[in-house]
Protein backbone atom coordinates (compact mmCIF):
# COMPACT_ATOMS: atom_id res chain seq x y z
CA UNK A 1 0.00 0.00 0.00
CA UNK A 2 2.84 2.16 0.90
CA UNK A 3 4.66 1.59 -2.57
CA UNK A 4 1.60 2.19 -4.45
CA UNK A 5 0.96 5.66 -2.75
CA UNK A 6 4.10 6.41 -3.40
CA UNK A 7 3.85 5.50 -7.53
CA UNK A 8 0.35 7.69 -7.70
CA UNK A 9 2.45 10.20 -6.17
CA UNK A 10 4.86 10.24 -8.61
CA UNK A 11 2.22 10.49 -11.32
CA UNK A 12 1.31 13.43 -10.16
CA UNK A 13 4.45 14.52 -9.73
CA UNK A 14 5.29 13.68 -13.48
CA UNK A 15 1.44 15.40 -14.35
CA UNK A 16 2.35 18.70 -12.88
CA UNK A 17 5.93 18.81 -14.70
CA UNK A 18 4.20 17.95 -17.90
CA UNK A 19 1.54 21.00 -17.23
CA UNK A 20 4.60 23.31 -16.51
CA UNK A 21 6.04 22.39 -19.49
CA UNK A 22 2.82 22.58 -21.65
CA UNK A 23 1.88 26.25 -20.11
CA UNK A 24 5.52 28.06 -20.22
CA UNK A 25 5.60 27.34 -23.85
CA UNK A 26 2.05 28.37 -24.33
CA UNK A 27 2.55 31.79 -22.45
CA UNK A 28 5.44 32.25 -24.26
CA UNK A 29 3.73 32.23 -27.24
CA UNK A 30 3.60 35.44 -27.55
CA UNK A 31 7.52 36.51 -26.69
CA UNK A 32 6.61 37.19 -23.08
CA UNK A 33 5.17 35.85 -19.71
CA UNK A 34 2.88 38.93 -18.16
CA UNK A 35 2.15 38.82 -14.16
CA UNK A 36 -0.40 36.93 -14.12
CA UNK A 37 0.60 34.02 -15.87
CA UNK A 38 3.74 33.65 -13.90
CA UNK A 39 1.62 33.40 -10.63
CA UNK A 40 0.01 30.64 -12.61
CA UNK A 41 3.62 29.14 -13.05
CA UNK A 42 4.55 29.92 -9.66
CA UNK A 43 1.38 28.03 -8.19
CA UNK A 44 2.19 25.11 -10.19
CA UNK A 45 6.06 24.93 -9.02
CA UNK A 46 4.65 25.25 -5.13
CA UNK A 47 2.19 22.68 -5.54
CA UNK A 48 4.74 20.43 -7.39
CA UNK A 49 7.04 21.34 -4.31
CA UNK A 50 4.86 20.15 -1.70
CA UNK A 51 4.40 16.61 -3.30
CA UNK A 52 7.69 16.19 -3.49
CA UNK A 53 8.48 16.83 -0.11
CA UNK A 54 5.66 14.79 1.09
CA UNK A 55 7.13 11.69 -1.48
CA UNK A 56 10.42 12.54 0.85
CA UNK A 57 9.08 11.99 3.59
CA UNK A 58 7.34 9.13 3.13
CA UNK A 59 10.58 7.15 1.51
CA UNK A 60 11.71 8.28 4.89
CA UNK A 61 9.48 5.81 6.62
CA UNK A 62 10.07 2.68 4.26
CA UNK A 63 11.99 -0.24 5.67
CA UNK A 64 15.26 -1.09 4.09
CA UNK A 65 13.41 -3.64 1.72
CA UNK A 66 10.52 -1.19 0.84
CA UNK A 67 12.99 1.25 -0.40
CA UNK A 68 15.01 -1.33 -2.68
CA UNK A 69 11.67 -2.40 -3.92
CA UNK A 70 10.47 1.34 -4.34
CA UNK A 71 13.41 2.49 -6.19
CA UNK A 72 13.33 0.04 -8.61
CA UNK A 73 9.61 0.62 -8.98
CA UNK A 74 10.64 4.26 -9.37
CA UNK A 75 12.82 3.50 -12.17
CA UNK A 76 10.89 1.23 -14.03
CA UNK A 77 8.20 3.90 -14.17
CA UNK A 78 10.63 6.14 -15.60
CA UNK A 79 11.99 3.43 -18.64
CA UNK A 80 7.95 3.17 -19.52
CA UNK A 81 7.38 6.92 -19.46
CA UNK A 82 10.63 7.91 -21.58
CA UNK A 83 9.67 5.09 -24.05
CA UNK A 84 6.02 5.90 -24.19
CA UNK A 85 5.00 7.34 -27.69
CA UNK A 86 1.94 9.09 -26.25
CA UNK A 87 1.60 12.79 -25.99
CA UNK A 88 2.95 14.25 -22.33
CA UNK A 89 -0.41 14.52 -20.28
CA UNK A 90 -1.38 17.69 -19.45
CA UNK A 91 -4.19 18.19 -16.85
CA UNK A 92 -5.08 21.93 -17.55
CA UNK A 93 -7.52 21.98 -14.17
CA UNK A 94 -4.42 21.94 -12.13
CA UNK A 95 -4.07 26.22 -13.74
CA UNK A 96 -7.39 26.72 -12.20
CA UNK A 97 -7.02 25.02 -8.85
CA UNK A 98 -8.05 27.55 -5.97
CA UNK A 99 -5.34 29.78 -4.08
CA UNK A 100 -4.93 29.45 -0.45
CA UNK A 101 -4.60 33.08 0.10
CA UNK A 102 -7.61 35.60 -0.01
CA UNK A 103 -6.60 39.35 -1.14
CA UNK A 104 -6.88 42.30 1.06
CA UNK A 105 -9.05 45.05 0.97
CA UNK A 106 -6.62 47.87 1.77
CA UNK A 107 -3.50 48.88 2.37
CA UNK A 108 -1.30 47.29 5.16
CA UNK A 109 1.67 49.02 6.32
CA UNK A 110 2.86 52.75 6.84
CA UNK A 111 0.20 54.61 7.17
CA UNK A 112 -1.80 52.18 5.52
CA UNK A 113 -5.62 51.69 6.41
CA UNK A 114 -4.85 48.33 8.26
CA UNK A 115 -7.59 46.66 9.08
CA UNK A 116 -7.54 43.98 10.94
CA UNK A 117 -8.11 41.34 8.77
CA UNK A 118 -6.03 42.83 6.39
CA UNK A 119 -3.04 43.14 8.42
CA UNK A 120 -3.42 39.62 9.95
CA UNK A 121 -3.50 38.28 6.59
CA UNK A 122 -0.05 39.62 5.69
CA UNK A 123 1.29 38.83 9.27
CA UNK A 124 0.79 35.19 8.65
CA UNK A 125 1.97 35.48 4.71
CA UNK A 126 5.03 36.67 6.26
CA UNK A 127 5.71 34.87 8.65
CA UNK A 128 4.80 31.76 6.82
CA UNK A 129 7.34 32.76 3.66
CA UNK A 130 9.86 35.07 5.08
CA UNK A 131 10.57 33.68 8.38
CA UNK A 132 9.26 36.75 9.98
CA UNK A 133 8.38 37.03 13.69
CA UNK A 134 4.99 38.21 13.81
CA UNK A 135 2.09 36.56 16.09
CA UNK A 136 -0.69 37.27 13.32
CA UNK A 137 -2.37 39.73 15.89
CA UNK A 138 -3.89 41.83 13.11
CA UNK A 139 -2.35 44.98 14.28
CA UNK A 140 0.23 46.98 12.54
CA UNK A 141 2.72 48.28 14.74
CA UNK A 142 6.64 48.82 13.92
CA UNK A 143 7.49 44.97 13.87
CA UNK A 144 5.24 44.55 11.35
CA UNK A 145 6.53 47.55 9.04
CA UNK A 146 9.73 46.29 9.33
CA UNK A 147 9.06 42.74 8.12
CA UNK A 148 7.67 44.59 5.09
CA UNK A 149 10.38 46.31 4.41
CA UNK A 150 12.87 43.52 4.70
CA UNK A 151 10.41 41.39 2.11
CA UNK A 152 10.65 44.07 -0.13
CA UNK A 153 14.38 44.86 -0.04
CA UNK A 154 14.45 40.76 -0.56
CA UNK A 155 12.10 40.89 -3.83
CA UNK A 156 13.71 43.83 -5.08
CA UNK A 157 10.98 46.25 -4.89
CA UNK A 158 11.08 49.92 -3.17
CA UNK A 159 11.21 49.10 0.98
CA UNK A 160 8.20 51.39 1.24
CA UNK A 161 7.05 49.68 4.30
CA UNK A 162 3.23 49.41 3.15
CA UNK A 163 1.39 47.01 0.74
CA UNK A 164 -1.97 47.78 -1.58
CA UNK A 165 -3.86 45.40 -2.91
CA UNK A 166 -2.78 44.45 -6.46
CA UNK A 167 0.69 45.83 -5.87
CA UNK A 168 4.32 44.01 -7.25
CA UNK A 169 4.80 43.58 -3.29
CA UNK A 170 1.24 42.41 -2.73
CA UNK A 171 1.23 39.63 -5.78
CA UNK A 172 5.22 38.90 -5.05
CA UNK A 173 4.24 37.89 -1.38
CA UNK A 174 1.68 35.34 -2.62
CA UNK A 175 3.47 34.15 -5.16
CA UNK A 176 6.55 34.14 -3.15
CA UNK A 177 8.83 30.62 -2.61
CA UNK A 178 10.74 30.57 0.51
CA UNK A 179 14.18 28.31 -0.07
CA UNK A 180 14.01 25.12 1.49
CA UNK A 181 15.96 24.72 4.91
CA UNK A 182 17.79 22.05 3.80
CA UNK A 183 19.19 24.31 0.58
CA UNK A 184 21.18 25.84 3.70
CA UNK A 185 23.24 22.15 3.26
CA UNK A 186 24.15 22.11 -0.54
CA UNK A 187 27.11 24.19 0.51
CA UNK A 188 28.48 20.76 1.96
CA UNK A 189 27.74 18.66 -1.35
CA UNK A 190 30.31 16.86 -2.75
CA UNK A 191 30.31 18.15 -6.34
CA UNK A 192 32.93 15.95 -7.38
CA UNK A 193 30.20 13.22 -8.89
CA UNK A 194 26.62 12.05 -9.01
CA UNK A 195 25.89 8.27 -9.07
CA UNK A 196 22.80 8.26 -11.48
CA UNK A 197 21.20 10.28 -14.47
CA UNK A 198 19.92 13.69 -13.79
CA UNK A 199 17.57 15.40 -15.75
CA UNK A 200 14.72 14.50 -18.69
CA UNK A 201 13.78 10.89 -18.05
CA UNK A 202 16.72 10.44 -15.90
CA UNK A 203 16.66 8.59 -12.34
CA UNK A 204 16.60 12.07 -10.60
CA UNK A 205 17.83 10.81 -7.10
CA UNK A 206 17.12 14.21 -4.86
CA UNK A 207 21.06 14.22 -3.68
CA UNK A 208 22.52 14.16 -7.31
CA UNK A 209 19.68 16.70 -8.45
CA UNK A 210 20.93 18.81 -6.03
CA UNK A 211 24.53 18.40 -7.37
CA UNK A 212 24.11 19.07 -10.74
CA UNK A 213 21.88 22.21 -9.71
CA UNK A 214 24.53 23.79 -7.76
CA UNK A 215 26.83 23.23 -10.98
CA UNK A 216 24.36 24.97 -12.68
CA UNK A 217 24.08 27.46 -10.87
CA UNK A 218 27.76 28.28 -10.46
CA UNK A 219 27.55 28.59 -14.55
CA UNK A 220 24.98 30.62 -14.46
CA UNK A 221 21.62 28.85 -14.28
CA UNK A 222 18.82 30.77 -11.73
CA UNK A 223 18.10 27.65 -9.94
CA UNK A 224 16.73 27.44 -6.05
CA UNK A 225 19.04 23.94 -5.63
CA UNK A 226 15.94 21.86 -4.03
CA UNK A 227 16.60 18.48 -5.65
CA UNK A 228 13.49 18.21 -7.48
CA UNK A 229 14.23 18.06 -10.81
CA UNK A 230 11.86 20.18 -13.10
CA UNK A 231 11.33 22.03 -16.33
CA UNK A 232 13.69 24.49 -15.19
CA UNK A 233 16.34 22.11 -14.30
CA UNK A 234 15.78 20.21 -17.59
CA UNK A 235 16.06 23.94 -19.65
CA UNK A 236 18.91 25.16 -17.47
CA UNK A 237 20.93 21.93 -18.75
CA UNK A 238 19.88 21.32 -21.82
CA UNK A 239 21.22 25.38 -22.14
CA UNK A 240 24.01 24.82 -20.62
CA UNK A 241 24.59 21.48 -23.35
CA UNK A 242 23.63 24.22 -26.49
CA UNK A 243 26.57 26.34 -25.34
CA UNK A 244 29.35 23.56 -24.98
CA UNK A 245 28.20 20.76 -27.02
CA UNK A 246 27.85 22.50 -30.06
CA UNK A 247 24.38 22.97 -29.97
CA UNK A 248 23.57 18.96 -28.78
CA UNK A 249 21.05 19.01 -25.94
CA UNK A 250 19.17 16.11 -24.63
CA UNK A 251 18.57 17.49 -21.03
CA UNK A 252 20.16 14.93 -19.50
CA UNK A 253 23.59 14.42 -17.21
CA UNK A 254 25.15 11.00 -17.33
CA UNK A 255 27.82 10.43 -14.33
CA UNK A 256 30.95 9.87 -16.78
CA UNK A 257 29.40 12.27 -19.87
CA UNK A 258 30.53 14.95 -21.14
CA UNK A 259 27.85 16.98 -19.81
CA UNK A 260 29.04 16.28 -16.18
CA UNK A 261 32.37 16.47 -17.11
CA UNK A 262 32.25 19.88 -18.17
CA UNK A 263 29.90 21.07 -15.41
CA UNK A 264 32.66 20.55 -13.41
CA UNK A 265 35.44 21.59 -15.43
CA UNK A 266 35.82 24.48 -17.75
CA UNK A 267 32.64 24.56 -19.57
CA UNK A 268 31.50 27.77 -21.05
CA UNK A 269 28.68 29.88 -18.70
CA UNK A 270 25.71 29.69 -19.19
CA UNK A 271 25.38 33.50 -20.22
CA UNK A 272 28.92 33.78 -22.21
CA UNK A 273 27.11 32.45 -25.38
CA UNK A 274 23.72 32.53 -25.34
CA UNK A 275 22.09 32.50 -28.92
CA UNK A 276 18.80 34.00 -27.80
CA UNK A 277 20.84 36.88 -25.89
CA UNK A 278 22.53 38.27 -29.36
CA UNK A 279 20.35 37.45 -32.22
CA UNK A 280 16.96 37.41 -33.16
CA UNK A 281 14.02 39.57 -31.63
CA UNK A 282 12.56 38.56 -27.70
CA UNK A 283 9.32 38.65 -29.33
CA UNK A 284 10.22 35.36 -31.29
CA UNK A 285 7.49 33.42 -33.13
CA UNK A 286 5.49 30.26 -31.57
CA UNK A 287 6.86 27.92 -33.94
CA UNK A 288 10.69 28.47 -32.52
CA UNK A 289 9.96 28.37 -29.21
CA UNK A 290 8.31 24.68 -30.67
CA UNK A 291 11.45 23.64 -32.23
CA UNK A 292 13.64 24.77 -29.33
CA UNK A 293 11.81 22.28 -27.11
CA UNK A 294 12.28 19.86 -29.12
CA UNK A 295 16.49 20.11 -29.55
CA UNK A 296 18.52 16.93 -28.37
CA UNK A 297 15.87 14.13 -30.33
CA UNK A 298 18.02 12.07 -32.41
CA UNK A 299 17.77 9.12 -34.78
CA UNK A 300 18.54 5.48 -32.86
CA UNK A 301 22.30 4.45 -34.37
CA UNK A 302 20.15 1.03 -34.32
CA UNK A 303 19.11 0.18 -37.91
CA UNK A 304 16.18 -1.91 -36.36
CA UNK A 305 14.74 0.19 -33.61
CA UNK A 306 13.41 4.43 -34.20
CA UNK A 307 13.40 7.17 -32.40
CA UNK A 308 9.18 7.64 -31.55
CA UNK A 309 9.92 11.23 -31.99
CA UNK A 310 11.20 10.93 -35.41
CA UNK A 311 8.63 8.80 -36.73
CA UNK A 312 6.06 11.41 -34.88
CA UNK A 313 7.82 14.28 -36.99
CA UNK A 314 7.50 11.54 -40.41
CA UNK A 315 4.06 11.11 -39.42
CA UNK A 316 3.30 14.97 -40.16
CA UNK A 317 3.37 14.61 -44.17
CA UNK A 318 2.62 11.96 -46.68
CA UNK A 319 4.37 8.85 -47.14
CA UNK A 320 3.57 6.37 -44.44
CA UNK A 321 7.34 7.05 -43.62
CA UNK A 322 8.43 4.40 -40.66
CA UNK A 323 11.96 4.43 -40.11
CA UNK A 324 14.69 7.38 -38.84
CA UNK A 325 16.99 6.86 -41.90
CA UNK A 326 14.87 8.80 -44.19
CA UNK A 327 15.67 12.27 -44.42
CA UNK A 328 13.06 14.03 -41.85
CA UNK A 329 14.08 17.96 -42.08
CA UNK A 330 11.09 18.46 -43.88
CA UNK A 331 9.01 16.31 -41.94
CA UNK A 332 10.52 18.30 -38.41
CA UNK A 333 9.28 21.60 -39.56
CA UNK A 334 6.16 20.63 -40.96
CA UNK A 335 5.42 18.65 -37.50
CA UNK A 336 6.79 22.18 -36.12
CA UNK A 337 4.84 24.47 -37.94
CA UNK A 338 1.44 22.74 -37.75
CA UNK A 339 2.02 22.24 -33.85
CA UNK A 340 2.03 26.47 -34.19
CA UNK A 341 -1.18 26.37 -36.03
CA UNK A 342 0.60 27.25 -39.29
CA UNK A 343 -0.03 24.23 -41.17
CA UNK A 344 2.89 22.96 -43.51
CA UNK A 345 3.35 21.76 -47.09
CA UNK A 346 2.54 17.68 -46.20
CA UNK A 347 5.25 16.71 -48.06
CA UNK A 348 9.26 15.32 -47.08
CA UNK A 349 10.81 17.29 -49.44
CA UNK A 350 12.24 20.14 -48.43
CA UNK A 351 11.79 21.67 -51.54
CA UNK A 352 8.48 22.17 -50.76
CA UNK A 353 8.85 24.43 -48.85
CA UNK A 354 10.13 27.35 -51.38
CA UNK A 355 6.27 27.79 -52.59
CA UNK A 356 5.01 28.18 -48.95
CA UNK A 357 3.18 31.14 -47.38
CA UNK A 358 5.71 34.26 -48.81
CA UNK A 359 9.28 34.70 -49.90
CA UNK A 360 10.97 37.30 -47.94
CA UNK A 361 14.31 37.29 -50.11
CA UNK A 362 16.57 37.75 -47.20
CA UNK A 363 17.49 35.81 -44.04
CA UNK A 364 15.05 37.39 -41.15
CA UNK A 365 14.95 35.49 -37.56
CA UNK A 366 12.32 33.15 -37.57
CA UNK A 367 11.95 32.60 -41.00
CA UNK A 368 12.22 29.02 -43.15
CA UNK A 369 15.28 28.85 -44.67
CA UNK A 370 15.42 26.08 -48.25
CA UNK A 371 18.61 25.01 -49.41
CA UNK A 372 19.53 23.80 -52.49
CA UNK A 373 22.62 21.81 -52.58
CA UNK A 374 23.26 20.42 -56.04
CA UNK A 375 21.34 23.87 -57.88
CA UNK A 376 19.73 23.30 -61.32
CA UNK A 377 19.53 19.87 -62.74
CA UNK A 378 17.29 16.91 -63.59
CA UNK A 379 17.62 15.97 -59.32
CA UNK A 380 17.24 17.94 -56.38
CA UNK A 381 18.60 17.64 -53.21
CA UNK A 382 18.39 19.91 -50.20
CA UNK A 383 17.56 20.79 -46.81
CA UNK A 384 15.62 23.24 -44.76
CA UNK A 385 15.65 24.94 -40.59
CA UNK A 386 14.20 27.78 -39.00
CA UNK A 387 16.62 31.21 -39.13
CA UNK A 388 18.06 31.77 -35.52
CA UNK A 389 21.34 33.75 -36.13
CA UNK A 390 23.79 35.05 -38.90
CA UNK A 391 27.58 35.36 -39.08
CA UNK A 392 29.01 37.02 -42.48
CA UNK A 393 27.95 34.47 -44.99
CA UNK A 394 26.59 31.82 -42.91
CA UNK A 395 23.17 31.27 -41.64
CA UNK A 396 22.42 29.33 -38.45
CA UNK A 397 19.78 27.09 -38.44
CA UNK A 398 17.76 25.33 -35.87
CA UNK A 399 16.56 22.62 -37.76
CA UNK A 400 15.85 18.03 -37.80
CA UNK A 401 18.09 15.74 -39.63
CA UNK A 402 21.45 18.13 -38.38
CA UNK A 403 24.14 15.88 -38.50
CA UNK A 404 21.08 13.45 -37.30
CA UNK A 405 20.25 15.44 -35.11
CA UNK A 406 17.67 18.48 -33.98
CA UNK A 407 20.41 21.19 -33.51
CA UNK A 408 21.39 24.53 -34.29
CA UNK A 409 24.44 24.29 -37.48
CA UNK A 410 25.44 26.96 -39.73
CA UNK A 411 25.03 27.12 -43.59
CA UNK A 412 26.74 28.89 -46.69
CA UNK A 413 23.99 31.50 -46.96
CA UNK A 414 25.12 30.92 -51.09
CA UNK A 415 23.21 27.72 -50.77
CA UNK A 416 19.70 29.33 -49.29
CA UNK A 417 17.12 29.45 -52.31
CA UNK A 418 14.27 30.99 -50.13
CA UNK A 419 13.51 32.65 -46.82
CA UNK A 420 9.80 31.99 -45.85
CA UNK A 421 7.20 32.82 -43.52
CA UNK A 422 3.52 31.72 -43.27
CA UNK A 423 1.36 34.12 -45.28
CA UNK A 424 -0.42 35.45 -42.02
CA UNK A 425 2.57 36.49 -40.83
CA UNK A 426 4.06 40.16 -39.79
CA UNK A 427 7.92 39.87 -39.90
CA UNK A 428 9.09 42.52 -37.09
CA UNK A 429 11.54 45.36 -38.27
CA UNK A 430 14.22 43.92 -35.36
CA UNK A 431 13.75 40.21 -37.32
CA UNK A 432 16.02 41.22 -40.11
CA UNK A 433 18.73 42.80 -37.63
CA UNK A 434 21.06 40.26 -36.35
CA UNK A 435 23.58 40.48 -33.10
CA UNK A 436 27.30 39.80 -34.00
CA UNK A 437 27.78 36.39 -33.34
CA UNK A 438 30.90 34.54 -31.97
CA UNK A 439 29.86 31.04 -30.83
CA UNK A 440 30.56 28.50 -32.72
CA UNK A 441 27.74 26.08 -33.65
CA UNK A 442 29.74 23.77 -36.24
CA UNK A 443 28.42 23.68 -39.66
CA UNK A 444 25.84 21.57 -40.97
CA UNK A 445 27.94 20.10 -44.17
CA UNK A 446 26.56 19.33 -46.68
CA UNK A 447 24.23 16.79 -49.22
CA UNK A 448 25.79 13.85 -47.59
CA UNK A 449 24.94 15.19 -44.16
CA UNK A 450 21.66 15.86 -44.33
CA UNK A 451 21.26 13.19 -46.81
């Protein structure tokens, strides 16, 4: 019974990560995450916090034999889900789920109008997130002021020493984390080595989490360090991967891979070399922050077994494709595209995809790059990626089938027959104006790479 509360934990656990995931793609849509749908986010993270620690402490309580049989339990759970070819389940009630905290009707603070309930209310929100040592009495004397200055210094808003309804501090203080105690031990972590996988589908003990987020963070990730391993965790790595493995990311940390190795070594910052921090517009289009998500998937170096994601890509256009071995560039964008309500061309051939929506005649970020490898003839043989970056006479794409992989490469901008976008489209003015770039993303090759 224990074991099996445990496993319907970790559902939820895995249903909550999956609804993260799902919503901060979705509210990026747009180029931005507004106020209010980062209180949704932070909701979601709290809630996802709180299971955790209550799976914690109930592994606490197993017997030596219930935690052997519940860790192989755990792992099993996580072979099914990472080889599961069904769509990540999102449970979209979990947005809408009630919050704990009422608002007030009035100011609290200096000078405020402080009524009681009011005042009581924030008493308890701060003592509850910010450590603060107030009784919840409901009335505001200089204690009180004080512990609304400090939470303001601490959340980087003016220590004015009152709170309004609907103000940064007011929202800030409900949406407000407090670090886990135990965060006060990561200091004393042996960042030397993990023993298992960390990251997307990986065995995610707490203790190695923890490692590989204080790594992280000492490369630049904005990471808490609670051992849960999240969306954040999985996009802090696989960012961290973009920058050093030449734009390889799978999300996922191996003990002896490179990934690790470099955590711990010299490995380039997180911030040095960002590709969204020097090129492109922040208000990017839907359909990159798609294909972004979706960098790492490879083909299976087995002739006899395919990657699920590939053939999910194939399964976008026409051809009853069902193996990784046939060129899916095309079939990666179109799967892209249509996921961005876009549609596509249907077809594997990237050539298609010079007569779709309208020709810009010039590289802009965002837009569909076609390339034409062998130029005019009786065959035709090419490839096509999504514009993310330009360096003198080389595009960079993000695109499938790069080197076998979905990566970021550069291209002899020579080669590029067409720049499109999808008819409905309004290219921004800042979309044609690209950042000097200095990373180095490797180039794509050419017909024989991309096949």
């Amino acid at each position: 019974m224990k074991l099996q509360k445990l496993a319907k934990l970790r559902e939820t656990i895995r249903k909550y990560e999956d609804t993260i995931r799902y919503y901060e793609k979705l509210f990026m849509a747009d180029g931005q995450i507004d106020s209010n749908e980062q209180l949704k986010l932070n909701k979601l993270n709290t809630s996802l916090k709180k299971i955790a620690n209550k799976i914690e402490a109930k592994e606490k309580a197993l017997s030596s034999s219930e935690r052997i049989k519940n860790a192989l339990q755990s792992h099993q759970e996580g072979i099914k889900d990472w080889s599961s070819t069904k769509d990540d389940t999102v449970d979209h009630t979990l947005v809408n789920e009630p919050t704990s905290s009422k608002s007030i009707s009035g100011s609290v603070g200096r000078k405020g109008d402080n009524k009681k309930s009011d005042v009581s209310l924030v008493q308890n929100l701060l003592r509850e997130k910010n450590n603060a040592p107030l009784k919840g009495s409901g009335i505001c004397g200089p204690k009180t002021i004080k512990a609304i200055k400090n939470f303001q210094q601490k959340v980087e808003e003016a220590d004015t020493g009152i709170i309004t309804p609907n103000d940064n501090t007011w929202k800030k203080l409900n949406a407000y984390t407090p670090i886990d105690k135990d965060n006060k031990d990561n200091k004393d972590l042996d960042l030397s080595s993990i023993k298992n996988s960390v990251g997307k589908k990986g065995v995610n003990d707490k203790e190695d989490v923890k490692i590989v987020q204080e790594l992280l963070k000492k490369k630049g990730g904005k990471l808490i360090g609670l051992g849960i391993c999240g969306p954040l965790t999985i996009s802090a790595i696989k960012k961290f991967q973009s920058i050093n493995l030449n734009g390889f990311s799978d999300g996922l940390v191996e003990p002896d891979g490179k990934t690790f190795k470099l955590l711990v070594g010299n490995g380039k910052p997180i911030s040095s070399d960002d590709i969204n921090s020097n090129t492109g517009p922040l208000n990017k289009p839907n359909w990159i922050k798609i294909a972004e998500g979706e960098k790492g998937v490879k083909e299976n170096t087995s002739k006899k077994k395919h990657n699920p994601r590939v053939l999910e890509y194939h399964a976008s256009v026409k051809g009853n494709i069902k193996n990784d071995e046939t060129p899916w560039c095309s079939s990666f964008v179109n799967w892209v595209m249509k996921k961005a309500g876009q549609g596509g061309t249907n077809s594997a051939m990237a050539i298609s995809w010079k007569k779709y929506g309208k020709n810009l005649g010039k590289p802009a970020y965002g837009a569909i790059a076609v390339i034409d490898w062998d130029g005019a003839g009786p065959g035709w043989k090419g490839h096509v990626g999504f514009v993310v970056g330009k360096k003198g006479e080389e595009v960079l794409l993000l695109g499938g089938n790069q080197r076998n992989a979905v990566n970021i490469k550069s291209y002899s901008t020579s080669k590029v027959v067409a720049y499109v976008v999808p008819s409905n489209y309004e290219v921004p003015a800042n979309a044609y104006s690209f950042g000097e770039f200095t990373g180095d993303y490797g180039s794509g090759g050419g017909m024989n790479s991309t096949r």
